[in-house]
PDB file of N, CA and C in Angstrom:
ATOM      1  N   UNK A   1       0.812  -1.189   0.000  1.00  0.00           N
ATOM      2  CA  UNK A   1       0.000   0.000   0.000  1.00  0.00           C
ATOM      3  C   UNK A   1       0.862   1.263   0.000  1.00  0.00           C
ATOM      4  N   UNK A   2       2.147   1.212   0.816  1.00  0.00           N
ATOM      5  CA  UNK A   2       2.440   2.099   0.381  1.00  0.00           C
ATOM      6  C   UNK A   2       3.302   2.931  -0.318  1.00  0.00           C
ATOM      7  N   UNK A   3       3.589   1.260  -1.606  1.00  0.00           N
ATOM      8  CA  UNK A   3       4.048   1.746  -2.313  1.00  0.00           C
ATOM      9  C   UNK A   3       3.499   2.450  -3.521  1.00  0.00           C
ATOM     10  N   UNK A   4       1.906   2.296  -3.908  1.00  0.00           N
ATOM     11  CA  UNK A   4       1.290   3.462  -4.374  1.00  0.00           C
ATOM     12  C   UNK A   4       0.860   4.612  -4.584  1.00  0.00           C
ATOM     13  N   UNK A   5       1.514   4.768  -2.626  1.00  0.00           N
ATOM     14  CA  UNK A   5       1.054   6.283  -2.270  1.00  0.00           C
ATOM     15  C   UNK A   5       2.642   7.029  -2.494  1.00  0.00           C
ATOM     16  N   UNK A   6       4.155   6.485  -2.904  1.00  0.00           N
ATOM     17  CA  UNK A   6       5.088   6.944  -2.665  1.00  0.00           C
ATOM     18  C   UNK A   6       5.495   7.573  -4.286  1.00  0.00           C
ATOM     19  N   UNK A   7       4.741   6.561  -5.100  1.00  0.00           N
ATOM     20  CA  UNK A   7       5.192   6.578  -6.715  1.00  0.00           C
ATOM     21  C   UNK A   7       4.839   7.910  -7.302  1.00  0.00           C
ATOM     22  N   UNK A   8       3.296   8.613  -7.080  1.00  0.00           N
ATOM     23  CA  UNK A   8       2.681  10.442  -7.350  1.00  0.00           C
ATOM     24  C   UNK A   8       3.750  11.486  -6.780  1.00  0.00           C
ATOM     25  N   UNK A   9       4.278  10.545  -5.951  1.00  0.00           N
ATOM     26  CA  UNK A   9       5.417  11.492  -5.330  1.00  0.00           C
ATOM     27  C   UNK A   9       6.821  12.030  -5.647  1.00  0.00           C
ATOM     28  N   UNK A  10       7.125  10.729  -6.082  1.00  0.00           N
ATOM     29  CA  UNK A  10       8.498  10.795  -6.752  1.00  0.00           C
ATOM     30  C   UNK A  10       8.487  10.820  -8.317  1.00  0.00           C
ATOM     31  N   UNK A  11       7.262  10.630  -9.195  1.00  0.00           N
ATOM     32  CA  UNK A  11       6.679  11.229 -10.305  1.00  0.00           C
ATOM     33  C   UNK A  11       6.714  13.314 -10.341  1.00  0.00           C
ATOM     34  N   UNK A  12       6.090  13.601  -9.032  1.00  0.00           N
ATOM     35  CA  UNK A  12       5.904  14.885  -9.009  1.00  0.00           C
ATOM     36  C   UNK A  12       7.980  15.569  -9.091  1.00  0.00           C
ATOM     37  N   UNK A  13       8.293  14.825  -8.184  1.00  0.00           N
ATOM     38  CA  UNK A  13       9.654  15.379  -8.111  1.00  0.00           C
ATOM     39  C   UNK A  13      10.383  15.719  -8.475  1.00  0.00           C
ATOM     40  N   UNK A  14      10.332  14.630  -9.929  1.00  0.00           N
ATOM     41  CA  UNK A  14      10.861  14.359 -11.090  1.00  0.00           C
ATOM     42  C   UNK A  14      10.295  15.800 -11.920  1.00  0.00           C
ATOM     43  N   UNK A  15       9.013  15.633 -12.191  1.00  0.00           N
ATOM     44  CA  UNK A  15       8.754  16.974 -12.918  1.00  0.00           C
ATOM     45  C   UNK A  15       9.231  17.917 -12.561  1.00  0.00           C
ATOM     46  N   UNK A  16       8.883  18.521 -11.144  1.00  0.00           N
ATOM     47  CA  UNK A  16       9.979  19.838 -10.710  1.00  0.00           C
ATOM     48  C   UNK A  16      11.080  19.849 -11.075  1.00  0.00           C
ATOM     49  N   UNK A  17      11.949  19.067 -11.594  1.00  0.00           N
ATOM     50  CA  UNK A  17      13.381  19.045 -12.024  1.00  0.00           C
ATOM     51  C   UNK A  17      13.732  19.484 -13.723  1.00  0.00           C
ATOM     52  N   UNK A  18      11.900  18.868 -14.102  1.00  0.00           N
ATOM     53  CA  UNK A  18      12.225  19.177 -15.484  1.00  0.00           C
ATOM     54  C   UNK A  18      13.147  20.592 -16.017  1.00  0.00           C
ATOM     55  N   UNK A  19      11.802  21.832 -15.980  1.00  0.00           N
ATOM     56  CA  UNK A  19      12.342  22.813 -16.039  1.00  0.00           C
ATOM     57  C   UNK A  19      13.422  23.511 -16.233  1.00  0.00           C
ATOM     58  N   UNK A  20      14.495  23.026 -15.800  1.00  0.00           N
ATOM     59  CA  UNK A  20      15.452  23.750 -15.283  1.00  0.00           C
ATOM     60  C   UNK A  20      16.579  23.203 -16.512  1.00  0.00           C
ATOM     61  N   UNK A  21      16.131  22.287 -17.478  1.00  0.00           N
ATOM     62  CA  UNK A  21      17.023  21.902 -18.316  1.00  0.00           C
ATOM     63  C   UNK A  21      16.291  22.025 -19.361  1.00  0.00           C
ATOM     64  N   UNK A  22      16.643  22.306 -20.791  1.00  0.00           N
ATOM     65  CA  UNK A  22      16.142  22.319 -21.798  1.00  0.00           C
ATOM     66  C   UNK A  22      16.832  20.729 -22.882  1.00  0.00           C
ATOM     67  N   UNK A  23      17.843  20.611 -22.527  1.00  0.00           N
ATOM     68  CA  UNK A  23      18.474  19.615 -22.782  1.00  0.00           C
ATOM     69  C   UNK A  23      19.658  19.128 -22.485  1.00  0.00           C
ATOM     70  N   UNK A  24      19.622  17.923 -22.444  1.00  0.00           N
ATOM     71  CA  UNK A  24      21.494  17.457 -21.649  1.00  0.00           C
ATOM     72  C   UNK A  24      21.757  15.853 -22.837  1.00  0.00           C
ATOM     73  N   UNK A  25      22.418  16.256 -24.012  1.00  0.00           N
ATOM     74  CA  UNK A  25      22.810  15.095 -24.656  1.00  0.00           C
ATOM     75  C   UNK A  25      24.176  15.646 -25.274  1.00  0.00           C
ATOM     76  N   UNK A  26      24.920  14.394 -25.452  1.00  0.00           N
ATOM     77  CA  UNK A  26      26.225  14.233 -26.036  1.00  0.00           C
ATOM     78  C   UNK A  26      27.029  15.136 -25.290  1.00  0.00           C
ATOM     79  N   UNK A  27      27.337  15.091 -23.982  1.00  0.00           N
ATOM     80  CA  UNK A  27      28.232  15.907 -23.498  1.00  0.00           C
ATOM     81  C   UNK A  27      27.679  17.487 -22.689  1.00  0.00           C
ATOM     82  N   UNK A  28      27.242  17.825 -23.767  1.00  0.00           N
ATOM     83  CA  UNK A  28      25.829  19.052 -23.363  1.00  0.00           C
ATOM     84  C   UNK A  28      25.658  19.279 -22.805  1.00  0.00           C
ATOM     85  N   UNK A  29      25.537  20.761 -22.146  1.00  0.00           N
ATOM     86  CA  UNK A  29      23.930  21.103 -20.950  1.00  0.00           C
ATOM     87  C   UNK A  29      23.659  22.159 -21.651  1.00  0.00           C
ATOM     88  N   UNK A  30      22.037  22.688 -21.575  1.00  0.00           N
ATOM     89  CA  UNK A  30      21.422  23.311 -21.612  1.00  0.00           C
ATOM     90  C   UNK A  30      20.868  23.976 -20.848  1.00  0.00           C
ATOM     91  N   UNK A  31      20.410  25.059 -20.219  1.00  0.00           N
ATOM     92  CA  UNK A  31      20.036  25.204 -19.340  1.00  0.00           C
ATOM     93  C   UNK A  31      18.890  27.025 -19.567  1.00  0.00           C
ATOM     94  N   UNK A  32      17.926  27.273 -18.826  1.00  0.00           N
ATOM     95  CA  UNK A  32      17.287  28.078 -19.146  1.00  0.00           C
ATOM     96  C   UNK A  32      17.693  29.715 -18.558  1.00  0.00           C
ATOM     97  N   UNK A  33      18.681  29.459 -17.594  1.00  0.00           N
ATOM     98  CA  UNK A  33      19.260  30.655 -16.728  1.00  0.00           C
ATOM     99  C   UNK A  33      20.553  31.247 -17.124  1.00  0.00           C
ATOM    100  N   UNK A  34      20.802  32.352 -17.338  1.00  0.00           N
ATOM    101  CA  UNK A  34      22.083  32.271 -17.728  1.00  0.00           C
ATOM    102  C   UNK A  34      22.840  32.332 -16.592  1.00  0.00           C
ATOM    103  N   UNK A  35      24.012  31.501 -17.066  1.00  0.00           N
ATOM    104  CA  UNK A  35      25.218  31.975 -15.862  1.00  0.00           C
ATOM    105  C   UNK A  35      26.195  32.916 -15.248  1.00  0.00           C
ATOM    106  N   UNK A  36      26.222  33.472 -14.391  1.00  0.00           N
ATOM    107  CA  UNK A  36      26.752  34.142 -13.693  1.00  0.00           C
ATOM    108  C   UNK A  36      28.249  34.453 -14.732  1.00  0.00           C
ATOM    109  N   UNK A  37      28.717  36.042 -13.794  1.00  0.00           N
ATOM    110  CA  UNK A  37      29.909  36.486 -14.716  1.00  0.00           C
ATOM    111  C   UNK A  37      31.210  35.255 -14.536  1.00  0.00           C
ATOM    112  N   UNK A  38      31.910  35.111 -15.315  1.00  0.00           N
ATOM    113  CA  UNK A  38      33.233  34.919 -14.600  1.00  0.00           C
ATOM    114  C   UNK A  38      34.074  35.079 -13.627  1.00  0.00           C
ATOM    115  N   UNK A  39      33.985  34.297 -12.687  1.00  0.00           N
ATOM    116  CA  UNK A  39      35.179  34.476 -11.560  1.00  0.00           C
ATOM    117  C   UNK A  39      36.475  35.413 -11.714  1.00  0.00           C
ATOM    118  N   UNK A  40      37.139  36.139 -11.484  1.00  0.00           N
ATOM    119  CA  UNK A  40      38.285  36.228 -11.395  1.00  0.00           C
ATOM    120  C   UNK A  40      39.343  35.025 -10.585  1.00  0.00           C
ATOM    121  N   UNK A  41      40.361  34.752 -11.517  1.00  0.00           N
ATOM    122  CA  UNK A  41      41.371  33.671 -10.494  1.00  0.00           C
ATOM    123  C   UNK A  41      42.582  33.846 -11.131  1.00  0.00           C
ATOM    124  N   UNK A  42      43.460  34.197 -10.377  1.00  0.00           N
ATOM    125  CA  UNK A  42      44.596  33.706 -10.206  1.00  0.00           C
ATOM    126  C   UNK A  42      45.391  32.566 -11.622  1.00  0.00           C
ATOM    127  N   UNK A  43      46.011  33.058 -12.233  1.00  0.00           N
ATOM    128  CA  UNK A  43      46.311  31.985 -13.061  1.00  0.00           C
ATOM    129  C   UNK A  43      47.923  31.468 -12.598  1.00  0.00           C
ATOM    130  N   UNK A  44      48.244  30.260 -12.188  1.00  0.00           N
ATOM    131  CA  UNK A  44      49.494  30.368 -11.368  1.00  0.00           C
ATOM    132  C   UNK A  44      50.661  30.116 -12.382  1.00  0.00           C
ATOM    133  N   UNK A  45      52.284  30.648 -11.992  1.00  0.00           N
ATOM    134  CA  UNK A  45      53.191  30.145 -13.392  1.00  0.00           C
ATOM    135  C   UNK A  45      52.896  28.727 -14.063  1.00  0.00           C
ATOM    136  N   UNK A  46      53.326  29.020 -15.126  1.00  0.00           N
ATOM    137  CA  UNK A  46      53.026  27.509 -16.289  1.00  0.00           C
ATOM    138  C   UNK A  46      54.051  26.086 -15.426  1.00  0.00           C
ATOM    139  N   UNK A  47      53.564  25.559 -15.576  1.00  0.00           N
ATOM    140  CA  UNK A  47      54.485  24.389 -15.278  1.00  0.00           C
ATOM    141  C   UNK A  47      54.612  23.128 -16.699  1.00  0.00           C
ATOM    142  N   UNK A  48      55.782  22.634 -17.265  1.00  0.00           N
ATOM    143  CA  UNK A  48      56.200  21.999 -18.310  1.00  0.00           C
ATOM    144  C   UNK A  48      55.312  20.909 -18.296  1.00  0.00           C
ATOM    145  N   UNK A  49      54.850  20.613 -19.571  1.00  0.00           N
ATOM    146  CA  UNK A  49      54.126  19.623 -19.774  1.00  0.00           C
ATOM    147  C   UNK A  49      52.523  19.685 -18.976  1.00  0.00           C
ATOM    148  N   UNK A  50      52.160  20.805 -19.211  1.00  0.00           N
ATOM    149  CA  UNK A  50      50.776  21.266 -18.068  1.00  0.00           C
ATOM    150  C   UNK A  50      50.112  22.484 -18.631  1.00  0.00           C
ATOM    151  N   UNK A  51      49.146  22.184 -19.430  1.00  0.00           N
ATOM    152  CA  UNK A  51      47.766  23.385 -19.590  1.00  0.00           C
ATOM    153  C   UNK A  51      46.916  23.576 -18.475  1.00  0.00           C
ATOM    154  N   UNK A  52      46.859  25.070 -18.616  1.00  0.00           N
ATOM    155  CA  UNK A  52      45.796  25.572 -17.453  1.00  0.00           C
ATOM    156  C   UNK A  52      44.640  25.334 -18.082  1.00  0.00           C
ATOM    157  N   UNK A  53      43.760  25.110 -17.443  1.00  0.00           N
ATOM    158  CA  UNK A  53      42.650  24.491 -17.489  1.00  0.00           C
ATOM    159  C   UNK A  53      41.713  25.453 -16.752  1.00  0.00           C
ATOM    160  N   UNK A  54      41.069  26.570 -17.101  1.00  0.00           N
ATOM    161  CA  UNK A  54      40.575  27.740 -16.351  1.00  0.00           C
ATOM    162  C   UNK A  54      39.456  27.402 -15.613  1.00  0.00           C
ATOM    163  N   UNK A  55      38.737  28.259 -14.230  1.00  0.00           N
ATOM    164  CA  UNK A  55      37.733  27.651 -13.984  1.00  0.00           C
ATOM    165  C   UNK A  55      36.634  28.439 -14.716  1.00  0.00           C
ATOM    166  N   UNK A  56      35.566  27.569 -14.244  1.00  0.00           N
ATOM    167  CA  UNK A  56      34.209  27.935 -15.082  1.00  0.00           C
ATOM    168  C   UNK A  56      32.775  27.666 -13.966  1.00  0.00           C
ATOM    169  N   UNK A  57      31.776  28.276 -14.727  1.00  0.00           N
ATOM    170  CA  UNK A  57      30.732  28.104 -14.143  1.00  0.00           C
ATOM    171  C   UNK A  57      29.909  26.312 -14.444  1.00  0.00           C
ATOM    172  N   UNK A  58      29.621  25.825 -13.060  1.00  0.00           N
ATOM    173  CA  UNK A  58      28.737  24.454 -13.508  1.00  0.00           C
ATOM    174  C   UNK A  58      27.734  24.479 -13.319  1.00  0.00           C
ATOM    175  N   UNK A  59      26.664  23.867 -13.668  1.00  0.00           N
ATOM    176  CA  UNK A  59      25.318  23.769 -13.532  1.00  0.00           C
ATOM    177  C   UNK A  59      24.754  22.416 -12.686  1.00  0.00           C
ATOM    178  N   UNK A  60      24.790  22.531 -11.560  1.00  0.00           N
ATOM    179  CA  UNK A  60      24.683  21.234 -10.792  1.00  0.00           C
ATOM    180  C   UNK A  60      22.873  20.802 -10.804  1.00  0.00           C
ATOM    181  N   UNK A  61      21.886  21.657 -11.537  1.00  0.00           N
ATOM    182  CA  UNK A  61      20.546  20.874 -11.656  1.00  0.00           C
ATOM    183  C   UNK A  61      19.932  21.970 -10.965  1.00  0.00           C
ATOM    184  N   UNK A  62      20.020  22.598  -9.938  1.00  0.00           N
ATOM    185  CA  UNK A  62      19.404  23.324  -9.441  1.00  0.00           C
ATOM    186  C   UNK A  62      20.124  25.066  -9.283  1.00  0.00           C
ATOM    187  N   UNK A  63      21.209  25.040  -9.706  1.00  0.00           N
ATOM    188  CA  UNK A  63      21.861  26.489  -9.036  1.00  0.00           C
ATOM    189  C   UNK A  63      23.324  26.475  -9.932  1.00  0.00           C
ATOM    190  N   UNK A  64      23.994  27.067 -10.352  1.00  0.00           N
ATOM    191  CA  UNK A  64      25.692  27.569 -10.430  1.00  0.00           C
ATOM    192  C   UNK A  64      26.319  26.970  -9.006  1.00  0.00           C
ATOM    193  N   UNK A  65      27.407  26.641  -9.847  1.00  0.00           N
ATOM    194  CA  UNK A  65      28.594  26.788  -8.903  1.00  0.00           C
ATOM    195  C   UNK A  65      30.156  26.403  -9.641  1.00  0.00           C
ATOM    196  N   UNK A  66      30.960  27.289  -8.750  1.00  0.00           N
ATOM    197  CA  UNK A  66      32.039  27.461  -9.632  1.00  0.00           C
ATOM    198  C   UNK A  66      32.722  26.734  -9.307  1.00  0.00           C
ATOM    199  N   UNK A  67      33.956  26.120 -10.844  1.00  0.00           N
ATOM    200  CA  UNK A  67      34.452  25.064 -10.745  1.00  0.00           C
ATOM    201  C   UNK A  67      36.176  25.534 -10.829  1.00  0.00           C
ATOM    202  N   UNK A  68      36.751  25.260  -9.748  1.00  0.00           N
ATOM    203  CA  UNK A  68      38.600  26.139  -9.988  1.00  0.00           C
ATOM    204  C   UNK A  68      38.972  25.478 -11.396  1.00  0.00           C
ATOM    205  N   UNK A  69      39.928  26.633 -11.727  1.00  0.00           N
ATOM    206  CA  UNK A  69      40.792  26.119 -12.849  1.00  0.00           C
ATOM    207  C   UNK A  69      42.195  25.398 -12.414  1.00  0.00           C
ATOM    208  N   UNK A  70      42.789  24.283 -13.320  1.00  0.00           N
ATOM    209  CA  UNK A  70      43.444  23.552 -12.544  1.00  0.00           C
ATOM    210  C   UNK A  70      44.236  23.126 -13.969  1.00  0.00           C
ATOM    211  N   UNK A  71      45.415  22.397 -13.379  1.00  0.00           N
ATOM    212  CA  UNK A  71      46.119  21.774 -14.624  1.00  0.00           C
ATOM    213  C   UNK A  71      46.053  20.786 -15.175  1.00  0.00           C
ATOM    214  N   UNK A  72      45.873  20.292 -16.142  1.00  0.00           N
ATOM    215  CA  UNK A  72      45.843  19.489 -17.168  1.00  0.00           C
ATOM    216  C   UNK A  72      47.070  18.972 -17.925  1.00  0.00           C
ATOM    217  N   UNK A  73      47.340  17.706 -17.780  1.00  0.00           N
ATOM    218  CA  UNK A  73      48.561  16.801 -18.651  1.00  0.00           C
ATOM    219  C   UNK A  73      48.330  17.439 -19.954  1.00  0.00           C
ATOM    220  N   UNK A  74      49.200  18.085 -20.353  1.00  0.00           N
ATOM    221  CA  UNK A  74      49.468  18.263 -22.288  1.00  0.00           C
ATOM    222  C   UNK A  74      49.597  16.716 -22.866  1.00  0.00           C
ATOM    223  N   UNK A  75      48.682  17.318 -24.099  1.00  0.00           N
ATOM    224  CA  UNK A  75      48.363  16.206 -24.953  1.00  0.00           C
ATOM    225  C   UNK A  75      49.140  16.221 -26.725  1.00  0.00           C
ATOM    226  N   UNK A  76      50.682  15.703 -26.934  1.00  0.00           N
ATOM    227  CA  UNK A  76      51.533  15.895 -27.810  1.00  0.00           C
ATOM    228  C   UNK A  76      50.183  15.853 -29.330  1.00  0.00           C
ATOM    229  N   UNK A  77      50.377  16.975 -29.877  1.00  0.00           N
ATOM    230  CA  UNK A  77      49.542  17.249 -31.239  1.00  0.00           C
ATOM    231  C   UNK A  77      47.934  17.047 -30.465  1.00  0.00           C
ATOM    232  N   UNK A  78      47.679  17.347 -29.774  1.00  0.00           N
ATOM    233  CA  UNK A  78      46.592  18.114 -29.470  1.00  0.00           C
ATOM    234  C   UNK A  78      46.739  19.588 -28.672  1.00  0.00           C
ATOM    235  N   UNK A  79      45.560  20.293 -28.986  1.00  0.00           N
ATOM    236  CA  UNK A  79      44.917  21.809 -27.697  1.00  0.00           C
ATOM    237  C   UNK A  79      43.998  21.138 -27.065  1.00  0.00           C
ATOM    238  N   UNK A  80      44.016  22.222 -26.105  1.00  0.00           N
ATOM    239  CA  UNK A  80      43.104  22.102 -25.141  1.00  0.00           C
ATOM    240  C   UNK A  80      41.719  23.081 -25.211  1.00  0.00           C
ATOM    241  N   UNK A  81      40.877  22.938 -25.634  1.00  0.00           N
ATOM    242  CA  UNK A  81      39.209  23.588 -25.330  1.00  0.00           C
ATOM    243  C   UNK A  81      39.077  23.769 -24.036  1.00  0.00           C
ATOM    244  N   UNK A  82      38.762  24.636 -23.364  1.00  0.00           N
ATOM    245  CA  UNK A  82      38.160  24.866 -22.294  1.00  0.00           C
ATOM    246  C   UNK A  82      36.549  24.478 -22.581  1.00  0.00           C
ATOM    247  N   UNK A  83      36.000  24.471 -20.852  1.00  0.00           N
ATOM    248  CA  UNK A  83      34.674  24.256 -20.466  1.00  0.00           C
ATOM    249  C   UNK A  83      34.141  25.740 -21.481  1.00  0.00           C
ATOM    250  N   UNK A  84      33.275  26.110 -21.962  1.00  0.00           N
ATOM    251  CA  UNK A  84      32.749  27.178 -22.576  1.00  0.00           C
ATOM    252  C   UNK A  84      30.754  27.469 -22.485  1.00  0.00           C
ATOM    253  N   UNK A  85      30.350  28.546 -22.123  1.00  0.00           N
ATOM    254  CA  UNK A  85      29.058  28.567 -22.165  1.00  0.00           C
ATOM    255  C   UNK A  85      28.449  29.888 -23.013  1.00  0.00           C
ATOM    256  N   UNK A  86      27.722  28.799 -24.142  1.00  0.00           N
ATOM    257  CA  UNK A  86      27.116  29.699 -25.298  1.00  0.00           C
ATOM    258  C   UNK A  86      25.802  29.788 -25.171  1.00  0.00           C
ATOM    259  N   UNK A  87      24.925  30.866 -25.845  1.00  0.00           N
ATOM    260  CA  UNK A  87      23.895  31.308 -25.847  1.00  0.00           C
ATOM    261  C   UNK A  87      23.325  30.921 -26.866  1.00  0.00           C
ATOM    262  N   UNK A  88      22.396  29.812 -26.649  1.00  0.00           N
ATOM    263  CA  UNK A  88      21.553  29.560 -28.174  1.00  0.00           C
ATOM    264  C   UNK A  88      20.327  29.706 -28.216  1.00  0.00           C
ATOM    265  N   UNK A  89      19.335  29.512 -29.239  1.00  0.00           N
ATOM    266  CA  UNK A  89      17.796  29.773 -29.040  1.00  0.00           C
ATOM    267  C   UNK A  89      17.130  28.812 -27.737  1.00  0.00           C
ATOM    268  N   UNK A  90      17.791  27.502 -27.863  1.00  0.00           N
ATOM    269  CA  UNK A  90      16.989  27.347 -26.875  1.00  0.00           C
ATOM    270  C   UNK A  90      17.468  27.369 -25.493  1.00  0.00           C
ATOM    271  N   UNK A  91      18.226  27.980 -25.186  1.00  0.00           N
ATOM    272  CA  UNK A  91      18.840  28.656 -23.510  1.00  0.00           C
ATOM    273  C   UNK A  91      20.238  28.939 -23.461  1.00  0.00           C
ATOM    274  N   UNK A  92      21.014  27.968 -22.549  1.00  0.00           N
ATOM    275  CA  UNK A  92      22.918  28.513 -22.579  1.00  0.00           C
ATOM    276  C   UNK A  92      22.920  27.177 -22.013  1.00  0.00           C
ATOM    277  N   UNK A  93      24.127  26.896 -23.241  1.00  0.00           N
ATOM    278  CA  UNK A  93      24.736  25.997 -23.262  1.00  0.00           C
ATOM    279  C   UNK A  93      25.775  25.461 -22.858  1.00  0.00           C
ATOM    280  N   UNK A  94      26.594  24.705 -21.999  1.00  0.00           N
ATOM    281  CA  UNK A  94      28.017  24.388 -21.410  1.00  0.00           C
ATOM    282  C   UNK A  94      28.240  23.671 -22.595  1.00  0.00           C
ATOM    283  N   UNK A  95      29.592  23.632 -23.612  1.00  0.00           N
ATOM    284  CA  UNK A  95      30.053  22.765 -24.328  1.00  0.00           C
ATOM    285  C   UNK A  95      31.620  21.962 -22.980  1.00  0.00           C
ATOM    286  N   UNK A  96      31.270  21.254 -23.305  1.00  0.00           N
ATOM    287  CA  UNK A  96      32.504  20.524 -22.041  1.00  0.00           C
ATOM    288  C   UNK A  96      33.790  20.758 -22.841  1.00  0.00           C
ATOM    289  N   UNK A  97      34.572  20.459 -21.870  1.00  0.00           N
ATOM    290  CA  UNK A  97      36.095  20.663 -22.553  1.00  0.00           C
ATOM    291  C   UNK A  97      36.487  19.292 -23.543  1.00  0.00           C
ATOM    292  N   UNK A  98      37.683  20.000 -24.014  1.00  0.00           N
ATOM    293  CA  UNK A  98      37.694  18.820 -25.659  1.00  0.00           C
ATOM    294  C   UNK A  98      39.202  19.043 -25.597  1.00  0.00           C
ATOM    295  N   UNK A  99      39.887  17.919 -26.047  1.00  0.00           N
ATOM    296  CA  UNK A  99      41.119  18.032 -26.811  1.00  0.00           C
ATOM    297  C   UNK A  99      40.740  18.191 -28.745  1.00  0.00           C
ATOM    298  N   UNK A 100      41.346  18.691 -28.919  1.00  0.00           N
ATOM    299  CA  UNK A 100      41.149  19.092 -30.417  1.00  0.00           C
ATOM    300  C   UNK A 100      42.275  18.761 -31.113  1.00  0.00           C
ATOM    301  N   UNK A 101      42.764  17.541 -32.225  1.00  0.00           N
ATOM    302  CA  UNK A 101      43.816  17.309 -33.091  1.00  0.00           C
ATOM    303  C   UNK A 101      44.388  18.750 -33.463  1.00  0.00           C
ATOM    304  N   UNK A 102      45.662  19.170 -33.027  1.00  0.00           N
ATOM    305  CA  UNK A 102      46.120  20.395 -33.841  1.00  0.00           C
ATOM    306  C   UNK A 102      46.785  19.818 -35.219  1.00  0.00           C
ATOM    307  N   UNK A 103      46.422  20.675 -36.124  1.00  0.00           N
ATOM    308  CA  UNK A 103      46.889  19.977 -37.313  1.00  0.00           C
ATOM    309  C   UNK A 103      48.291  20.919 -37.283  1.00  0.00           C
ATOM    310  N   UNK A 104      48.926  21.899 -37.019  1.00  0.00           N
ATOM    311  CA  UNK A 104      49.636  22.633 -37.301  1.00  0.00           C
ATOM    312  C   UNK A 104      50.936  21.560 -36.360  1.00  0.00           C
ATOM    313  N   UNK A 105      50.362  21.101 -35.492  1.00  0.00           N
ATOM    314  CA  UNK A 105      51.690  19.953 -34.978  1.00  0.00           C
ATOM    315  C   UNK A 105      51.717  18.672 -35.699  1.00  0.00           C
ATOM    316  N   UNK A 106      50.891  18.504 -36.257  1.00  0.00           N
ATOM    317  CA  UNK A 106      50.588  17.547 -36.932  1.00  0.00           C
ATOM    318  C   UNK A 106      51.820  17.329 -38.040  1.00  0.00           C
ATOM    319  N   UNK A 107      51.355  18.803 -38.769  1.00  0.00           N
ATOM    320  CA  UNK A 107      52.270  18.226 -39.769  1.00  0.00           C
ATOM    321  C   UNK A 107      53.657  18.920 -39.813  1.00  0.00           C
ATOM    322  N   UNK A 108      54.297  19.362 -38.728  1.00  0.00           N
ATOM    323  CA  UNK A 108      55.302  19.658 -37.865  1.00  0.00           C
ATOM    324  C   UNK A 108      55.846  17.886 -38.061  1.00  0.00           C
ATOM    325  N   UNK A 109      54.808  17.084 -37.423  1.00  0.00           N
ATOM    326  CA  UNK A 109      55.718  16.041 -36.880  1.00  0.00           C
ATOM    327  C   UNK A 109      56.331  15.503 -37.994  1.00  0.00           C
ATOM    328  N   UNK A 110      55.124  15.176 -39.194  1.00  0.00           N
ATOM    329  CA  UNK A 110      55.336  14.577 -40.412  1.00  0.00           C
ATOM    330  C   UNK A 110      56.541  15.340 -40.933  1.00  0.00           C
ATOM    331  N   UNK A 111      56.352  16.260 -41.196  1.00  0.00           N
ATOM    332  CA  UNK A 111      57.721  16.851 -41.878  1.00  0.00           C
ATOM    333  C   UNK A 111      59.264  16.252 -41.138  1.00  0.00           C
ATOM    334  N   UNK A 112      59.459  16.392 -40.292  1.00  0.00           N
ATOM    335  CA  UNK A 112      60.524  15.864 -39.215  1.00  0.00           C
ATOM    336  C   UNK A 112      60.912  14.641 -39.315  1.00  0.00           C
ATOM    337  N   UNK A 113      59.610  13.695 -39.775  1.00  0.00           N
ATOM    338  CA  UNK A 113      60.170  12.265 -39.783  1.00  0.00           C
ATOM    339  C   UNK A 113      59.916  11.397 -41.427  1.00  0.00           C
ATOM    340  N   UNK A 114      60.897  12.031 -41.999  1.00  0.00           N
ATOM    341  CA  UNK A 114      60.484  11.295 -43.885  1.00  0.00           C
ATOM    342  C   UNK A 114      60.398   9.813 -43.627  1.00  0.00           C
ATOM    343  N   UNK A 115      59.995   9.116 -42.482  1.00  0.00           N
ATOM    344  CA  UNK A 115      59.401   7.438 -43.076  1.00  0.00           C
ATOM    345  C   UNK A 115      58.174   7.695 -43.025  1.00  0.00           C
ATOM    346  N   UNK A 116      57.304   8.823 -42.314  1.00  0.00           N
ATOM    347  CA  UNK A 116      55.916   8.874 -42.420  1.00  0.00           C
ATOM    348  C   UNK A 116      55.265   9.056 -43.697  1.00  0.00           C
ATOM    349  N   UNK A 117      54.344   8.258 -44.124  1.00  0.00           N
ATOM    350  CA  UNK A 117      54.307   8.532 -45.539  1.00  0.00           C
ATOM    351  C   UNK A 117      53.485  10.262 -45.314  1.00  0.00           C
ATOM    352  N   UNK A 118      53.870  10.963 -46.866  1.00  0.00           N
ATOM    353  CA  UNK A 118      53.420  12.350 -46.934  1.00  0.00           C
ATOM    354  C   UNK A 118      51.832  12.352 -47.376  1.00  0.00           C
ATOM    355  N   UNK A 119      51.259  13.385 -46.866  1.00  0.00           N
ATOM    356  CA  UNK A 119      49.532  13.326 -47.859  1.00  0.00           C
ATOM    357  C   UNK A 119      49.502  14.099 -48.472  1.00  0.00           C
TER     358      UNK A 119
END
């Protein structure tokens, strides 16, 4: 019995949560609020073999909260994307952070090593 009376409940709960997202796929958030300015922080000296990794605003479901920026292992012939939040029709978007193939090391390397075949 009362597990019939618990299910309207945690149905309702669920809906209250809807709202607050417009969509969350492939990495994604969406969200209907925009986020707060940028923090100011501290960016500390570089250290070898280490991208800063800036902080950013997160969207934990119900509210912001800010996430420190921190270092990140370098990735040989890749960049680093930061966390980023864009404005689209249907609300603001977090794109998550990405390594991105740099092609400009890319073909740095190729050149350097003539057994790689050329394209």
């Amino acid at each position: 019995m009362k597990r019939k009376t618990l299910a309207p409940f945690f149905a309702a709960a669920a809906l209250v949560a809807v709202p607050a997202f417009a969509a969350h796929t492939t990495g994604k958030l969406t969200v209907t609020q925009p986020p707060p300015m940028a923090s100011a922080e501290d960016t500390p000296a570089q250290r070898e073999g280490h991208i800063w990794a800036p902080g950013y605003w997160h969207w934990t479901g119900t509210k912001y909260e800010w996430t420190k920026g921190h270092f990140v292992t370098a990735r040989k012939g890749y960049r680093y994307e930061a966390p980023r939040w864009v404005q689209e029709p249907a609300g603001w978007t977090l794109y998550p952070e990405k390594w991105v193939m740099d092609e400009d090391d890319k073909e740095k390397t190729v050149s350097r090593d003539s057994s790689l075949p050329k394209r």
